[in-house]
Protein backbone atom coordinates (compact mmCIF):
# COMPACT_ATOMS: atom_id res chain seq x y z
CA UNK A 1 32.37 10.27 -4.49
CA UNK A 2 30.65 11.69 -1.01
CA UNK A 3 30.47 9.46 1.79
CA UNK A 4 27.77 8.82 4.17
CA UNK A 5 28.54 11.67 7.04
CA UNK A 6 27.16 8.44 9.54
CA UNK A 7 26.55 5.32 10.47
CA UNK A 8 23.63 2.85 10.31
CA UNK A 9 22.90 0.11 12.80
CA UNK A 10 20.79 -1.69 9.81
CA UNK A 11 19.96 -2.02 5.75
CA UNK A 12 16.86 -2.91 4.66
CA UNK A 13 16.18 -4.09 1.05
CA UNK A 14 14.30 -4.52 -1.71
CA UNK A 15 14.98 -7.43 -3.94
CA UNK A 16 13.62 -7.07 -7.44
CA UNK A 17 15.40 -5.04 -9.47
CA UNK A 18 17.92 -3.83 -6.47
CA UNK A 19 19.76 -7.12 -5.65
CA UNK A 20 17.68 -9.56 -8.06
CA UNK A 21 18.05 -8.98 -11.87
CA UNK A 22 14.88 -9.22 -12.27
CA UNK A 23 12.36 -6.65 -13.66
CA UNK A 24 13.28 -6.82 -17.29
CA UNK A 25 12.74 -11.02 -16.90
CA UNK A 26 8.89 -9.93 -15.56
CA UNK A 27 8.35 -7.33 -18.10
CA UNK A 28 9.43 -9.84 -20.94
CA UNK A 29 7.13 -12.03 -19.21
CA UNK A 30 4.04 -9.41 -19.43
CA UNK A 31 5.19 -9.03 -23.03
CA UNK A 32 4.59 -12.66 -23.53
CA UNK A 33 1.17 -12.68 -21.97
CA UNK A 34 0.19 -9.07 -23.76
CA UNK A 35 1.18 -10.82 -27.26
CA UNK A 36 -0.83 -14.35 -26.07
CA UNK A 37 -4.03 -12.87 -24.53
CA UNK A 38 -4.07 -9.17 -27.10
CA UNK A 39 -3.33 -6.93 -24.16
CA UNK A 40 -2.48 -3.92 -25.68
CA UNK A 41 0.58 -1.56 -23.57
CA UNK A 42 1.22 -4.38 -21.16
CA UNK A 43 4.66 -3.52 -20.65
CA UNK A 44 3.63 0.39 -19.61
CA UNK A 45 1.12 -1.71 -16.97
CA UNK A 46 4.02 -3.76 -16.11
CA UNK A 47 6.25 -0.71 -15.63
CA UNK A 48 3.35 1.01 -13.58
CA UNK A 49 3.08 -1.94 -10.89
CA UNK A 50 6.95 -2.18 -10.40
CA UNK A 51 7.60 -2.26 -6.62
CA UNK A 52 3.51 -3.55 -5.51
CA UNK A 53 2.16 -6.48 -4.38
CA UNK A 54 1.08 -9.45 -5.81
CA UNK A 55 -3.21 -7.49 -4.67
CA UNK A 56 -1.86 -4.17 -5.72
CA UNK A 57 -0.54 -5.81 -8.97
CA UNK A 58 -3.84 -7.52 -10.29
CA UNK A 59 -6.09 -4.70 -8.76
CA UNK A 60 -4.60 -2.88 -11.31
CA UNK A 61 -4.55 -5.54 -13.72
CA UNK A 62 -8.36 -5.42 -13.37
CA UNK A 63 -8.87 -2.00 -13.29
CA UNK A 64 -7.19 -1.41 -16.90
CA UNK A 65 -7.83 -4.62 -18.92
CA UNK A 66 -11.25 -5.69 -17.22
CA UNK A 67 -10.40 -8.70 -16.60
CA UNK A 68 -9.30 -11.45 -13.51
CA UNK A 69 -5.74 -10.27 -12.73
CA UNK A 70 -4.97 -13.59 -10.68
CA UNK A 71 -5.36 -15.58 -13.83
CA UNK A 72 -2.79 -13.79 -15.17
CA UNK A 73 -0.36 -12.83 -12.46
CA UNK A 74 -0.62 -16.93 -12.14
CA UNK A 75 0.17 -17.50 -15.48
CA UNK A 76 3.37 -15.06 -15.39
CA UNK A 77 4.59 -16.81 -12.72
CA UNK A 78 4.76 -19.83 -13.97
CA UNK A 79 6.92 -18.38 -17.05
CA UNK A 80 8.76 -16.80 -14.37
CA UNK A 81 9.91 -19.24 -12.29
CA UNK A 82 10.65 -21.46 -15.09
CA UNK A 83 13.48 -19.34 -15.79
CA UNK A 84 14.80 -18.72 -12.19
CA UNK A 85 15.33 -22.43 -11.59
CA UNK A 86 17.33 -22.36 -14.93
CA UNK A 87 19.17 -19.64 -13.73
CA UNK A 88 18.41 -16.97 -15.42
CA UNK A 89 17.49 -14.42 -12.86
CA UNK A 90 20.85 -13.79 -11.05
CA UNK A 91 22.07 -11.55 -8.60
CA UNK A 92 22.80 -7.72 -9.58
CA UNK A 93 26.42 -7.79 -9.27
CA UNK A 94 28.61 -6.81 -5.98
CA UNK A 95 25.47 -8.01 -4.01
CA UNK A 96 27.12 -10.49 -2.08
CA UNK A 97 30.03 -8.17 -1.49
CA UNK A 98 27.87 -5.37 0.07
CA UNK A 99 26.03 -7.65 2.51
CA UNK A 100 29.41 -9.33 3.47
CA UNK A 101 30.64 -6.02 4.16
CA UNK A 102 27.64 -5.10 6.02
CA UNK A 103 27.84 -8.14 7.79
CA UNK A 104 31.60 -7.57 9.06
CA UNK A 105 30.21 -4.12 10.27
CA UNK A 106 27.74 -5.67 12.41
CA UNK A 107 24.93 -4.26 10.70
CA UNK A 108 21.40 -6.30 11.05
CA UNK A 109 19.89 -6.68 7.76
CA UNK A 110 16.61 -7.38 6.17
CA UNK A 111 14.51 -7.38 3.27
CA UNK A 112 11.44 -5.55 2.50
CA UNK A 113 9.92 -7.04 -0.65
CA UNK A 114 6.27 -7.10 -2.48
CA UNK A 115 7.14 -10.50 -3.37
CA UNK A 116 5.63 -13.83 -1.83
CA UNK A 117 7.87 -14.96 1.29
CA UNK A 118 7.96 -18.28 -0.42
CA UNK A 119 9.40 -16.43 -4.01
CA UNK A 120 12.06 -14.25 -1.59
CA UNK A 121 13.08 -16.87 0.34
CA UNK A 122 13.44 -19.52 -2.31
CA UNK A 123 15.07 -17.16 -4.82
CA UNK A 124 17.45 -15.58 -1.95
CA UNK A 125 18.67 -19.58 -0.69
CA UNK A 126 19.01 -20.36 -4.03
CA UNK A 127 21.35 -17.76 -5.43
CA UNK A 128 23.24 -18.15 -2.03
CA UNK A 129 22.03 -14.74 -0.38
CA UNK A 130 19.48 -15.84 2.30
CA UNK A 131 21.84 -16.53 5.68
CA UNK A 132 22.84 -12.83 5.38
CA UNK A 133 19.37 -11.89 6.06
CA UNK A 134 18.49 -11.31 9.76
CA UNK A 135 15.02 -11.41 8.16
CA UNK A 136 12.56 -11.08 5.35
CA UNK A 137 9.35 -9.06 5.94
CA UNK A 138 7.20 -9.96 2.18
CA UNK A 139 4.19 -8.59 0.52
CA UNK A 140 1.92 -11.34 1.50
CA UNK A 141 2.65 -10.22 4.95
CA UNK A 142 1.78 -6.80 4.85
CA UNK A 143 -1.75 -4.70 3.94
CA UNK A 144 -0.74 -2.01 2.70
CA UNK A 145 1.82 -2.22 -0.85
CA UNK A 146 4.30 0.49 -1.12
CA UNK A 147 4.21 3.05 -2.05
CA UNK A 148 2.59 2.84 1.84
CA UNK A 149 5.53 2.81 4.51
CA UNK A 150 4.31 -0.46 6.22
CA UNK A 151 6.56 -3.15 5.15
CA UNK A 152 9.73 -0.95 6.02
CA UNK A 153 8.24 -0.08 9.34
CA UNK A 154 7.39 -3.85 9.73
CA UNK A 155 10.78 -4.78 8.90
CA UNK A 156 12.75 -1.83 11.30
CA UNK A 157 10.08 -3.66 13.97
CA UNK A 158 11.32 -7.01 12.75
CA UNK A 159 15.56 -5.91 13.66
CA UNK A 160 14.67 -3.61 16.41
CA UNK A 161 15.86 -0.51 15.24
CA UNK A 162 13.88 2.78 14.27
CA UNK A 163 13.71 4.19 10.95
CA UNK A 164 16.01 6.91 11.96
CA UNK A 165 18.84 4.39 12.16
CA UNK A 166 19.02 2.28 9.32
CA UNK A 167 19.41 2.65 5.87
CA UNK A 168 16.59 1.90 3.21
CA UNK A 169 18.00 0.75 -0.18
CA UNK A 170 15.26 0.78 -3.83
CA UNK A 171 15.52 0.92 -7.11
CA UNK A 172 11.17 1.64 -7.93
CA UNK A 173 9.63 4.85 -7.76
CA UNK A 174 6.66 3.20 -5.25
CA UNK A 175 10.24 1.88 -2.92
CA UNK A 176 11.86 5.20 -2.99
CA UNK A 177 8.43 6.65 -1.67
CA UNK A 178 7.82 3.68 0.97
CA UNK A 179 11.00 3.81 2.18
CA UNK A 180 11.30 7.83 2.39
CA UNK A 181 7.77 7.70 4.36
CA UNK A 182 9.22 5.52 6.88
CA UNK A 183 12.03 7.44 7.86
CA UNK A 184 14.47 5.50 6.35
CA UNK A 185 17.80 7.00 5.20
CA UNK A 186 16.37 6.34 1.32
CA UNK A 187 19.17 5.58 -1.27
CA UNK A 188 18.01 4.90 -4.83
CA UNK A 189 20.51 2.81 -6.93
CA UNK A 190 17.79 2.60 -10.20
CA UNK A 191 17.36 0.14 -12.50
CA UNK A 192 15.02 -0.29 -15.12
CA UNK A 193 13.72 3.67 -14.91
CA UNK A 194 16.09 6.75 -14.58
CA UNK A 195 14.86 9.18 -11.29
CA UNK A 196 12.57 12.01 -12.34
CA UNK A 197 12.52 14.89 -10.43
CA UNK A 198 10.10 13.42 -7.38
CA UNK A 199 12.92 10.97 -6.85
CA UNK A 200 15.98 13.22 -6.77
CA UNK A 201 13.89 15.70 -4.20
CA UNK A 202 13.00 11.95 -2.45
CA UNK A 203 16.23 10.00 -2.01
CA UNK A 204 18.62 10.89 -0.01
CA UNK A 205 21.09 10.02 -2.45
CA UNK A 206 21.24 8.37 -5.76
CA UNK A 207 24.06 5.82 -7.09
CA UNK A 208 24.51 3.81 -9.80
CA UNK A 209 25.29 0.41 -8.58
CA UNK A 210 25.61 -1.47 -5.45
CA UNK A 211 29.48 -1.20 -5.51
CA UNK A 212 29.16 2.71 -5.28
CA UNK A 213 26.87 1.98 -1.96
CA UNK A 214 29.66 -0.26 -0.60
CA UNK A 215 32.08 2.79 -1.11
CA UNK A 216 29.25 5.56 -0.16
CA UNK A 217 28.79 3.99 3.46
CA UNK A 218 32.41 3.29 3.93
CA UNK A 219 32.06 -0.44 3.91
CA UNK A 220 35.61 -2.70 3.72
């Protein structure tokens, strides 16, 4: 495998779908609500919205079915979190591993997710991630969703560090395009959807899991 030919003085992450197992649980959970309610292709809207806001997600909710996305969005999240306190969303694996060894480099780390600060905080303490978090910059604290820059910016703002040194890490087509906007050093590590060709002329470079970004920025 290459190796990173430098050094970053930060990481900022995503969460869903990069180091929470989580977008197939929310796209069984549109299936659910498509199957209750007769919304027909849910799961393509719930593919389309991967990486927004909770605004950017029932906008678009509204714009294709007609009909008050909050409702909705409410409703999944209920289903949702039902499951995460059971323990059913867990960490994508060698999570822990790569922020311990990020850690012991003395990088500063954040996270830059379109979820609610209450549903990345309470996820990331539950699951035993949040105290290697310098902080958490969410989407109800931002005004722009990706694929808009903002929320990386925010967060590079947040650890004091500009774009040009820190690494950005995503898994959604909207967070490979935030994250390359802000200047980020952008590595995809997909999950639910393979990179097309936008993404491989986007990301820096692409890898297959987060053990393979451990080994890519020459992390013990």
């Amino acid at each position: 495998m290459e190796k990173a030919q430098r050094t970053f003085k930060a990481a900022i992450f995503d969460m869903d779908g990069l180091i929470l197992d989580s977008e197939r649980t929310v796209l069984n959970c549109w299936e659910k609500i498509g199957e209750k309610y007769g919304f027909k292709d849910i799961v393509t809207y719930g593919i389309s919205v991967i990486g927004k806001n909770k605004k950017a997600t029932i906008d678009e909710f509204e714009r294709i079915y007609g009909e008050p996305g909050d409702r909705y969005e409410r409703e999944l999240r209920e289903i949702y979190n039902v499951l995460a306190k059971k323990g059913e969303v867990p960490l994508k694996p060698h999570t822990l591993e790569l922020l311990g060894a990020m850690k012991n480099a003395g990088m500063k780390i954040a996270i830059a997710s379109s979820s609610t600060r209450e549903e990345v905080t309470t996820q990331m303490d539950m699951l035993g991630a949040l105290p290697f978090f310098d902080t958490c910059v969410c989407g109800d604290q931002v005004t722009k969703s990706k694929p808009d820059p903002e929320i990386f910016l925010l967060a590079c703002d947040a650890l004091g560090v500009k774009p040009e040194e820190a690494v950005g890490l995503e898994d959604s087509f909207n967070g490979v395009r935030a994250c390359k906007a802000s200047g980020l050093y952008t590595i995809m590590v997909p999950d639910i959807i393979m990179p097309d060709d936008e993404m491989k002329s986007l990301a820096d470079v692409i890898l297959p899991s987060l053990k393979d970004v451990q080994d890519f920025l020459n992390l013990k």
